[in-house]
C-alpha atoms as a PDB file:
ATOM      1  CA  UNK A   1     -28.823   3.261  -4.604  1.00  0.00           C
ATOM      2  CA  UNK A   2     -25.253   3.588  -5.087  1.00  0.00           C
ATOM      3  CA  UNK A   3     -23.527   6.975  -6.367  1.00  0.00           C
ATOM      4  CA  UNK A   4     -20.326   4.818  -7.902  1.00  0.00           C
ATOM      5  CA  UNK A   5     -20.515   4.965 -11.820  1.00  0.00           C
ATOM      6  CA  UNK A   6     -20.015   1.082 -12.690  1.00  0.00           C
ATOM      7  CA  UNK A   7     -18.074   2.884 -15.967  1.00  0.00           C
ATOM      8  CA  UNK A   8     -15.658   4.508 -13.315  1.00  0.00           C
ATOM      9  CA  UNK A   9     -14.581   0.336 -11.967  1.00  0.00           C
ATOM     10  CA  UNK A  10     -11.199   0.390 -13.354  1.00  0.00           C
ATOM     11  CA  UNK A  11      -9.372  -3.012 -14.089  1.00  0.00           C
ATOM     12  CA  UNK A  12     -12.710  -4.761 -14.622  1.00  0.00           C
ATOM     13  CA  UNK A  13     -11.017  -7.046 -16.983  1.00  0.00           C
ATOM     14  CA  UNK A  14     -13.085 -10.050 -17.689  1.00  0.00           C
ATOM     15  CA  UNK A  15     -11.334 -12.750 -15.415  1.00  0.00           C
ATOM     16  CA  UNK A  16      -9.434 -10.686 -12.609  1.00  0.00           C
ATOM     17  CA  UNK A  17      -9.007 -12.542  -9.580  1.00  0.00           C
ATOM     18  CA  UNK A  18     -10.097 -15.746 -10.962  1.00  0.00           C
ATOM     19  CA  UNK A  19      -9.306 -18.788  -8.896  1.00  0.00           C
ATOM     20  CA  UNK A  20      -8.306 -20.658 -11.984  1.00  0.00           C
ATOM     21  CA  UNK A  21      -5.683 -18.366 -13.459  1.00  0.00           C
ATOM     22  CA  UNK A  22      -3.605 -15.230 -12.079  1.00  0.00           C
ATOM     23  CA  UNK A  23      -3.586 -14.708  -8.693  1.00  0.00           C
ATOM     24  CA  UNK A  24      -6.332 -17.414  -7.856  1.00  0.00           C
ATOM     25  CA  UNK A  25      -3.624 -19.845  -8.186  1.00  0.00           C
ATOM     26  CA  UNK A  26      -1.232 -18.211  -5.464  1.00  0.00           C
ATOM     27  CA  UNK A  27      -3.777 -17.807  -3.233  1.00  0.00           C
ATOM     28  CA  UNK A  28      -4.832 -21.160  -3.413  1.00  0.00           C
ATOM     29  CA  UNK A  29      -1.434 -22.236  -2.118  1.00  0.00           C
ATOM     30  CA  UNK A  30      -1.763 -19.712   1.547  1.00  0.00           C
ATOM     31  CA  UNK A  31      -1.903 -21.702   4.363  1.00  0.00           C
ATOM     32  CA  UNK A  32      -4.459 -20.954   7.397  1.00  0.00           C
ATOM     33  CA  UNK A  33      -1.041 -20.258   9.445  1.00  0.00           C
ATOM     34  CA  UNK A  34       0.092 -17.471   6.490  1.00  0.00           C
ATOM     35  CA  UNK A  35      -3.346 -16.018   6.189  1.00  0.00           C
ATOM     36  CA  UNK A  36      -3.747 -15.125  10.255  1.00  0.00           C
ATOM     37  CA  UNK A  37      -0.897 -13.583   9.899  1.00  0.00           C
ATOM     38  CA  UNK A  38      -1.800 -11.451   6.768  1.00  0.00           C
ATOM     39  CA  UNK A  39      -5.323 -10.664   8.179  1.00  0.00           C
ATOM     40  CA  UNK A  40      -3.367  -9.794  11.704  1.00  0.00           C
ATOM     41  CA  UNK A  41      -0.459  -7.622  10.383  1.00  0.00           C
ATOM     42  CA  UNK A  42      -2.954  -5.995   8.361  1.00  0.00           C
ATOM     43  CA  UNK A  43      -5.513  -5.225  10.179  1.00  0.00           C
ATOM     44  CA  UNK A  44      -6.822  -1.029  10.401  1.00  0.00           C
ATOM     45  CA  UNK A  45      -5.728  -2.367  14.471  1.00  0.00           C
ATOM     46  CA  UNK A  46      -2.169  -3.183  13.845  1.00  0.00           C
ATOM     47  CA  UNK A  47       0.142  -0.422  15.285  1.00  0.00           C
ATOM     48  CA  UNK A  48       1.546   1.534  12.910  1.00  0.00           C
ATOM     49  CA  UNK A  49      -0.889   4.663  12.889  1.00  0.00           C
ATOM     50  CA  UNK A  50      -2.162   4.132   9.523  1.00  0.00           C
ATOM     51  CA  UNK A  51      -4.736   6.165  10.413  1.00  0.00           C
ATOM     52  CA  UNK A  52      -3.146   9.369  10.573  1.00  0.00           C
ATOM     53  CA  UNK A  53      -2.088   9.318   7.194  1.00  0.00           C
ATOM     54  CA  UNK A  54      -4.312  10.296   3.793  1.00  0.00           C
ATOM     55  CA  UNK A  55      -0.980   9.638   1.024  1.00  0.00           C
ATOM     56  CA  UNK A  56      -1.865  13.373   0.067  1.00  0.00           C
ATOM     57  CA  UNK A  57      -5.672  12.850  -0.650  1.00  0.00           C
ATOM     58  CA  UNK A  58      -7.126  15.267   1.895  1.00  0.00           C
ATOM     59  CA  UNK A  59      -5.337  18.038  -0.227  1.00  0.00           C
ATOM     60  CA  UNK A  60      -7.217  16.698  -3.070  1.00  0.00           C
ATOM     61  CA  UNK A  61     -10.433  17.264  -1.487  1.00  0.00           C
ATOM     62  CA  UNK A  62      -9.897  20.484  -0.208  1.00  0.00           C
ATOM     63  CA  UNK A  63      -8.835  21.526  -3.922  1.00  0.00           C
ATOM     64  CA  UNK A  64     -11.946  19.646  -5.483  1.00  0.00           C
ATOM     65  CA  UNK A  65     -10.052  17.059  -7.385  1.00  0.00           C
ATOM     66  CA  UNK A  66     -11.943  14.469  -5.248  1.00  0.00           C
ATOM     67  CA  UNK A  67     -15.443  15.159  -4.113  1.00  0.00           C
ATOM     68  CA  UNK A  68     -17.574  12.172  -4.391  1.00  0.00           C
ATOM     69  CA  UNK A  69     -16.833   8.355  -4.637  1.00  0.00           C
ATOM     70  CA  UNK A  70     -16.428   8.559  -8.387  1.00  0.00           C
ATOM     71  CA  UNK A  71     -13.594  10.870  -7.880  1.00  0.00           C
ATOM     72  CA  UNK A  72     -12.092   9.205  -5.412  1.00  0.00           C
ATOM     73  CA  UNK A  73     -11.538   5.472  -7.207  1.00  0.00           C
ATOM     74  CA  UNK A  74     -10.318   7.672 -10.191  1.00  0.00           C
ATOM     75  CA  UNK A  75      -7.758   9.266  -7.539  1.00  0.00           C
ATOM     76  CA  UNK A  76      -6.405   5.679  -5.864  1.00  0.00           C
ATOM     77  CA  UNK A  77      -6.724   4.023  -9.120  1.00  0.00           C
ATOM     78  CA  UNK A  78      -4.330   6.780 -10.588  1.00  0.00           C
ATOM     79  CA  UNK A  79      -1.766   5.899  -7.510  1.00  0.00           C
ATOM     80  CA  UNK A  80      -2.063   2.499  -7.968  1.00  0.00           C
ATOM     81  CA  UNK A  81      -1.394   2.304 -11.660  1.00  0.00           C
ATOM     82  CA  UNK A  82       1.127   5.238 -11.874  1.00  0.00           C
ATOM     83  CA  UNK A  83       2.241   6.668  -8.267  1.00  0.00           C
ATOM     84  CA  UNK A  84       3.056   5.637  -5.001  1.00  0.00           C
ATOM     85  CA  UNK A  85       1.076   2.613  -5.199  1.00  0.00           C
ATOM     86  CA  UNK A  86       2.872   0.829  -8.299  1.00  0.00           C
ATOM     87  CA  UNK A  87       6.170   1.786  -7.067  1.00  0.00           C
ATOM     88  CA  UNK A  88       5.346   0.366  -3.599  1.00  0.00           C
ATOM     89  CA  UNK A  89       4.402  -3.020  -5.059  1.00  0.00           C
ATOM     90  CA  UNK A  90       8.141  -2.652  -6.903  1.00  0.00           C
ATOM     91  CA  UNK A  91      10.276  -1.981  -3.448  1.00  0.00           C
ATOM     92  CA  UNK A  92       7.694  -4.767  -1.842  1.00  0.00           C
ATOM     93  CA  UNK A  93       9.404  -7.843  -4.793  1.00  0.00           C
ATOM     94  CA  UNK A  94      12.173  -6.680  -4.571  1.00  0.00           C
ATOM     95  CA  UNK A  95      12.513  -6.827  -0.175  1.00  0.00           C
ATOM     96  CA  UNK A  96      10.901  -9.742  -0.598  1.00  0.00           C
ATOM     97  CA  UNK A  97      13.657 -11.764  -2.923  1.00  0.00           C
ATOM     98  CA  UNK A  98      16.144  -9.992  -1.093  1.00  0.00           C
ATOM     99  CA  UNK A  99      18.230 -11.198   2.181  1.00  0.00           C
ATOM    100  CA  UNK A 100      20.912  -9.409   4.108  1.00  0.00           C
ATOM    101  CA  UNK A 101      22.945  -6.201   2.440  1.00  0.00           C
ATOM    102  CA  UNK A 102      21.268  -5.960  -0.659  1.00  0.00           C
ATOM    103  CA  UNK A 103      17.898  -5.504   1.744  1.00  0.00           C
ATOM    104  CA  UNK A 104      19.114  -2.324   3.352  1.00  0.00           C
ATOM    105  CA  UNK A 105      19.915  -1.294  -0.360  1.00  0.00           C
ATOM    106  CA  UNK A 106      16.326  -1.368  -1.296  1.00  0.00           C
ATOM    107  CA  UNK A 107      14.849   0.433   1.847  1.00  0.00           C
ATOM    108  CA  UNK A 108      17.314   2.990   1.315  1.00  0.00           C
ATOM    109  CA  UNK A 109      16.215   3.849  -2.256  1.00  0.00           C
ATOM    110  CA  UNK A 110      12.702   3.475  -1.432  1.00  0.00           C
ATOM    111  CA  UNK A 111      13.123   6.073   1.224  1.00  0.00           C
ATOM    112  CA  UNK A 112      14.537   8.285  -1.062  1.00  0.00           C
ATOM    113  CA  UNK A 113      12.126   7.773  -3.688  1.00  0.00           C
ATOM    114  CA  UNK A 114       9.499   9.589  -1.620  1.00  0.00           C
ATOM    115  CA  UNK A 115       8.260  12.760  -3.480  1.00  0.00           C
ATOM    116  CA  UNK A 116       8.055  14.710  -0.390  1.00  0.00           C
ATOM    117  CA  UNK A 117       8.633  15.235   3.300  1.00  0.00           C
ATOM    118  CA  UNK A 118       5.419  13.976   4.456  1.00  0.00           C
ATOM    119  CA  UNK A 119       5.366  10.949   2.205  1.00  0.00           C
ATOM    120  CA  UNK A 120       8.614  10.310   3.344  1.00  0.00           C
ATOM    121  CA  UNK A 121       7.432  10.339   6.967  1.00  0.00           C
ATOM    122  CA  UNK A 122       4.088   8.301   6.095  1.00  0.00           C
ATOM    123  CA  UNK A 123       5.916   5.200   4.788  1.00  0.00           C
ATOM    124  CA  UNK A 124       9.028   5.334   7.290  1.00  0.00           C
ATOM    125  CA  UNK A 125       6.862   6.009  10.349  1.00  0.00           C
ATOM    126  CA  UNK A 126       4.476   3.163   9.328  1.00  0.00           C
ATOM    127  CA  UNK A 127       7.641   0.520   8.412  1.00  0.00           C
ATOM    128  CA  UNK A 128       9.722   1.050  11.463  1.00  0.00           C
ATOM    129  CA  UNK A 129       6.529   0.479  13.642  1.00  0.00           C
ATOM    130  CA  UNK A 130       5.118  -2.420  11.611  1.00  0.00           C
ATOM    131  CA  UNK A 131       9.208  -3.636  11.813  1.00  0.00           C
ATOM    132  CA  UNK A 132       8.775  -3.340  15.811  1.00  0.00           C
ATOM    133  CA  UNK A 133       5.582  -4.687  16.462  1.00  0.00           C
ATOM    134  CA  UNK A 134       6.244  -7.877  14.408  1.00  0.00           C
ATOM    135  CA  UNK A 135       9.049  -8.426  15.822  1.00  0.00           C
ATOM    136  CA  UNK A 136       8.514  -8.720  19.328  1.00  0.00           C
ATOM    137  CA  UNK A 137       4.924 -10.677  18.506  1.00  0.00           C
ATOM    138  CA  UNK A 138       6.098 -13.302  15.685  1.00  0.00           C
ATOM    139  CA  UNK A 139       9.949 -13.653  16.162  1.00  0.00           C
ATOM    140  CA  UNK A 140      12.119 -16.224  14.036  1.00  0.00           C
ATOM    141  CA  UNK A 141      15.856 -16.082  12.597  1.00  0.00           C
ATOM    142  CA  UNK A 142      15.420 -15.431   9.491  1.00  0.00           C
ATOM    143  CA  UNK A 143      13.165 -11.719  10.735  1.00  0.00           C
ATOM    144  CA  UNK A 144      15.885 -11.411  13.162  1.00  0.00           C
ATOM    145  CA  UNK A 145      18.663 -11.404  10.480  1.00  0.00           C
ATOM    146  CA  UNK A 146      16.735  -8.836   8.145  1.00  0.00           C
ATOM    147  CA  UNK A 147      15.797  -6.546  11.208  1.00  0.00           C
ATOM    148  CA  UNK A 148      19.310  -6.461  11.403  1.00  0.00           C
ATOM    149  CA  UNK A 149      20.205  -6.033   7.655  1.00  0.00           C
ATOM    150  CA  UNK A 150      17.822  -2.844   8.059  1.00  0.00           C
ATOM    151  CA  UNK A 151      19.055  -1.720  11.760  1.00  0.00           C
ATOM    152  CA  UNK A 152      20.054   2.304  11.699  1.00  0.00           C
ATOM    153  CA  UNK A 153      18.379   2.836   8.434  1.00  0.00           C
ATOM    154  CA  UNK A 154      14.912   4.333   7.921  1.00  0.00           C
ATOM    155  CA  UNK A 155      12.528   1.685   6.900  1.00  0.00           C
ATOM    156  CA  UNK A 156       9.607   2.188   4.414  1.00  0.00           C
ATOM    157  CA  UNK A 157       6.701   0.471   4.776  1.00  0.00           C
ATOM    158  CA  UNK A 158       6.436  -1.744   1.619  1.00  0.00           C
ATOM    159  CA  UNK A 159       9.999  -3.046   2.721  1.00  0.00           C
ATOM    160  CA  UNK A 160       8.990  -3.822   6.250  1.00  0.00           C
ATOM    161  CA  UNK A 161       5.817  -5.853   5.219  1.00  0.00           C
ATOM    162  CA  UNK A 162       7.867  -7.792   2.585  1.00  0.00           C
ATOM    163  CA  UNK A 163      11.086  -8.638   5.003  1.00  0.00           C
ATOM    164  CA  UNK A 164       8.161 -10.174   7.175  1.00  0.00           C
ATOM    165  CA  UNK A 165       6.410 -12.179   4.997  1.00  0.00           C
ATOM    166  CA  UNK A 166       9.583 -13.690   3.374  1.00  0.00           C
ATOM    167  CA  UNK A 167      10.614 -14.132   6.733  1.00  0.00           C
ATOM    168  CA  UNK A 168       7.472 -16.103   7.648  1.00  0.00           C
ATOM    169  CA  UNK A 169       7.373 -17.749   4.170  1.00  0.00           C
ATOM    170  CA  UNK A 170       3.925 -15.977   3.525  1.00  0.00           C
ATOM    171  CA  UNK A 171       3.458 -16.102  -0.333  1.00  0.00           C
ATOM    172  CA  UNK A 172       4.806 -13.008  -2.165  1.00  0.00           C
ATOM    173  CA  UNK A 173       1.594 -12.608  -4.367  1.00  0.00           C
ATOM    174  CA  UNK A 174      -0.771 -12.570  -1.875  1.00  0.00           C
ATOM    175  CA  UNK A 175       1.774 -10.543   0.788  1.00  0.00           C
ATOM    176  CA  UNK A 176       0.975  -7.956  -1.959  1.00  0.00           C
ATOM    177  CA  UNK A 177      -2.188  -8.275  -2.939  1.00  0.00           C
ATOM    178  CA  UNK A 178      -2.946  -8.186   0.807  1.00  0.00           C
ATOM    179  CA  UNK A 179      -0.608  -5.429   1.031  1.00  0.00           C
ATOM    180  CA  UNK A 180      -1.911  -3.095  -1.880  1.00  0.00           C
ATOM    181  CA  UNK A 181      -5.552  -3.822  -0.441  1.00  0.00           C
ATOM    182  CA  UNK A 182      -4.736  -2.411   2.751  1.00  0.00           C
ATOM    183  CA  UNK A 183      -3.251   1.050   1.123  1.00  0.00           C
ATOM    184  CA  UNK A 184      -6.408   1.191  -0.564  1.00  0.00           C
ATOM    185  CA  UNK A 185      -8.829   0.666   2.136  1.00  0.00           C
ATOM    186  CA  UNK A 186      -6.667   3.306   4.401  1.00  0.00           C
ATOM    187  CA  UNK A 187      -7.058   6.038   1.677  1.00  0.00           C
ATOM    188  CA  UNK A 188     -11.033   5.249   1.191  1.00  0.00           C
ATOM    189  CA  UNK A 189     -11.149   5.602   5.022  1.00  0.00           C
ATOM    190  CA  UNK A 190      -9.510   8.988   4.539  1.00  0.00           C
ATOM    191  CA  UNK A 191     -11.518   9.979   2.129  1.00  0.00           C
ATOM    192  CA  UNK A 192     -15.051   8.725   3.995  1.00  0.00           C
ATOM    193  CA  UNK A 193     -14.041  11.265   6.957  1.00  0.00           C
ATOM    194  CA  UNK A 194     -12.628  13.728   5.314  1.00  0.00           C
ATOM    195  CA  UNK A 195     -14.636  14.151   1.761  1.00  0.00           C
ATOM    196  CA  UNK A 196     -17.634  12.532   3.178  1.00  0.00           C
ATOM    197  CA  UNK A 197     -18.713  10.009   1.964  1.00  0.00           C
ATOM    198  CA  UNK A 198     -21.026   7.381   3.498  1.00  0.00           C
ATOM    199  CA  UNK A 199     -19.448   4.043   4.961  1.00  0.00           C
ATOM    200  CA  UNK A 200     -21.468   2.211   2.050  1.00  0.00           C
ATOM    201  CA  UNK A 201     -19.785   4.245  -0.252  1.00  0.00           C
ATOM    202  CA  UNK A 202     -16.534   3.467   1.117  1.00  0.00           C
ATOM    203  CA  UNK A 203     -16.764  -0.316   0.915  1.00  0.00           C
ATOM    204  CA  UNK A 204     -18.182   0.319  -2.861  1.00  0.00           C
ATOM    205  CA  UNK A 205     -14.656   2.506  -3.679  1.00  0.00           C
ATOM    206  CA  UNK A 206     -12.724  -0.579  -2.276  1.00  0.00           C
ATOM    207  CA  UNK A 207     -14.331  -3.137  -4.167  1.00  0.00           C
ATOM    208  CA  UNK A 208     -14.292  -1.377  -7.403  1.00  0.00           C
ATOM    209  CA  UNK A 209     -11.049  -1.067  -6.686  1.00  0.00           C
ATOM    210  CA  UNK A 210      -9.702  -4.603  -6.036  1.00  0.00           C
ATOM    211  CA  UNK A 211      -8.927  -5.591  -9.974  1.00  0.00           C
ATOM    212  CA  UNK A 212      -6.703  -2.449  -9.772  1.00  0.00           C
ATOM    213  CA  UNK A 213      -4.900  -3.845  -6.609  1.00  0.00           C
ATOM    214  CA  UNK A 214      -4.526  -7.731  -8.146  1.00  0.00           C
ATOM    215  CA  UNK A 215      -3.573  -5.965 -11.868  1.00  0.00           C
ATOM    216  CA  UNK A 216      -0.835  -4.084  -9.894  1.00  0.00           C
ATOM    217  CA  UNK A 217       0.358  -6.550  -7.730  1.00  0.00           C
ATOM    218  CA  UNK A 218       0.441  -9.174 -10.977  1.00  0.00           C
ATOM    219  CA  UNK A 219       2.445  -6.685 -13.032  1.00  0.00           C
ATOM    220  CA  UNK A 220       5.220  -5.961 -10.042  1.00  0.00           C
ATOM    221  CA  UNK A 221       5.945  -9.363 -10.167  1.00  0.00           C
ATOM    222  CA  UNK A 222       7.511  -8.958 -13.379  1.00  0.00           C
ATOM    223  CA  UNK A 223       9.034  -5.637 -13.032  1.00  0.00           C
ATOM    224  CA  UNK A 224      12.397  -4.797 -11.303  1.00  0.00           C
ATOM    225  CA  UNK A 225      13.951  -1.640  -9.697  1.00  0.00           C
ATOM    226  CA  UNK A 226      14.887  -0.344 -12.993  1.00  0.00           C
ATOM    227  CA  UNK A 227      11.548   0.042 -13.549  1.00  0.00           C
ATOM    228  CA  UNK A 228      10.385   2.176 -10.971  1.00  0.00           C
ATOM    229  CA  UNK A 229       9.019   6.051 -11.574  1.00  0.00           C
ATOM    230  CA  UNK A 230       5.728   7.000 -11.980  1.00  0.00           C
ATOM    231  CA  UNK A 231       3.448   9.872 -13.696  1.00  0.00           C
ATOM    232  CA  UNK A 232       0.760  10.732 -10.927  1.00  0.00           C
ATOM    233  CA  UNK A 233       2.256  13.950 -10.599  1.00  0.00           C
ATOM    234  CA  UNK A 234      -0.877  15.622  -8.907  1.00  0.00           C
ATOM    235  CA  UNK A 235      -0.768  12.943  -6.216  1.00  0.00           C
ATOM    236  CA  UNK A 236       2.675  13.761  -5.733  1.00  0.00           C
ATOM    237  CA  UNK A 237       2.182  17.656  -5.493  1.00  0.00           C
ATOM    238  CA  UNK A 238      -0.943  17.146  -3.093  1.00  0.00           C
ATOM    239  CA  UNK A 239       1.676  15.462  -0.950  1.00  0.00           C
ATOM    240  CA  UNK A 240       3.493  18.770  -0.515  1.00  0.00           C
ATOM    241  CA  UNK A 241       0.728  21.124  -0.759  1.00  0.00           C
ATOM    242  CA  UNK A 242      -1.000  19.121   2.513  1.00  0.00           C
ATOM    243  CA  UNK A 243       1.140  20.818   4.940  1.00  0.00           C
ATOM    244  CA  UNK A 244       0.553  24.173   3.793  1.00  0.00           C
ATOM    245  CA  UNK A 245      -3.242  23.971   4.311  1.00  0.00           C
ATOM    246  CA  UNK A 246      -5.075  26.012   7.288  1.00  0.00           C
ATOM    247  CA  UNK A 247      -6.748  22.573   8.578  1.00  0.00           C
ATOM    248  CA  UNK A 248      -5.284  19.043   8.400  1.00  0.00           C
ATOM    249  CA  UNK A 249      -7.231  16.403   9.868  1.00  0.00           C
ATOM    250  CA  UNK A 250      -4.347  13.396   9.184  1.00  0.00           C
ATOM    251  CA  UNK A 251      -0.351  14.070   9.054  1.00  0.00           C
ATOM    252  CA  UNK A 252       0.279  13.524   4.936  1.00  0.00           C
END
């Protein structure tokens, strides 16, 4: 039997993700060519060391915010909705309807809208590689001319992903869905080593997750970079707490 409190499913709106309305109707419209790419850029495989990074969340456990599974959807579902998460989604529309100058504009300010040092590292580290590795594996123009739009500037990750997809004419909604989904799954994998939790467990966290993920992506596609700021404040002081600890198993 599962541990995950069905009352704890956040976003479990009557109708998310259905494939007559919202984001069912986006999705719809991927192609098989789009969606290889998705599934391969975002794959726990690609190299960008995803791995290595928890977005804070192994403070968290070491504190005893987030012991169990119940704890831990709480925790993303908090990020996505009000931290890093919703403001990722943000940076990722606006790279994504962006071309040329005004794209090395937006990966500027989303590099220095990182809370911390580590945080900063996690999403540069992750874009520049992600930037790299698609480029020399799926070249065109139109990636060439962003890569060098963004060349000499630190890239964050959300920016990265969404200069590619553009570039590729992936849909923007499911970019980010697919996007957001990934974060998620990389901070329940965290949180299965580090807290632990069982794998089961893990895949429960992510699916009572997804309405959070497809209400966040939704919303971002309305929003601009006026609206960006956030009020996960814990998440954000976990980020700079995690290099002070005495044992780190990931690098944020």
């Amino acid at each position: 039997m599962s541990t995950l409190d069905p009352g704890l499913r956040r976003g479990d709106e009557e109708g998310a993700g259905d494939e007559k309305g919202g984001s069912g109707e986006a999705i719809a419209d991927l192609s098989p060519a789009a969606l290889q790419k998705l599934m391969a850029w975002l794959s726990p495989a690609f190299p960008v060391g995803a791995y290595t990074y928890s977005h804070g969340l192994e403070w968290a456990i070491e504190d005893g915010t987030v012991k169990n599974a119940e704890t831990l959807v709480a925790w993303i579902a908090d990020v996505l909705a009000h931290g890093g998460g919703r403001n990722d989604a943000i940076f990722f529309v606006a790279a994504y309807r962006s071309a040329g100058a005004p794209l090395r504009d937006i990966a500027e300010l989303a590099a220095a809208f990182q809370p911390s040092k580590e945080r900063h590292l996690e999403t540069t580290a992750q874009g520049r590689a992600f930037l790299k590795a698609v480029t020399a594996a799926w070249p065109n123009a139109r990636l060439s001319l962003a890569e060098a739009a963004l060349a000499g500037t630190e890239v964050p990750y959300p920016v990265a992903v969404a200069a590619a997809a553009a570039a590729h004419d992936v849909p923007l909604l499911p970019a980010l869905t697919t996007t957001l989904s990934a974060f998620v799954a990389n901070i329940v994998s965290a949180g299965v080593r580090a807290i632990p939790i069982g794998q089961s467990d893990g895949q429960r966290t992510i699916a009572a997750l997804m309405p959070a993920v497809a209400a966040t992506a939704e919303a971002a596609l309305t929003l601009t970079l006026d609206d960006l700021g956030g009020a996960a404040l814990r998440a954000d002081i976990a980020s700079m707490k995690h290099e002070t600890q005495y044992t780190r198993l990931f690098r944020s």
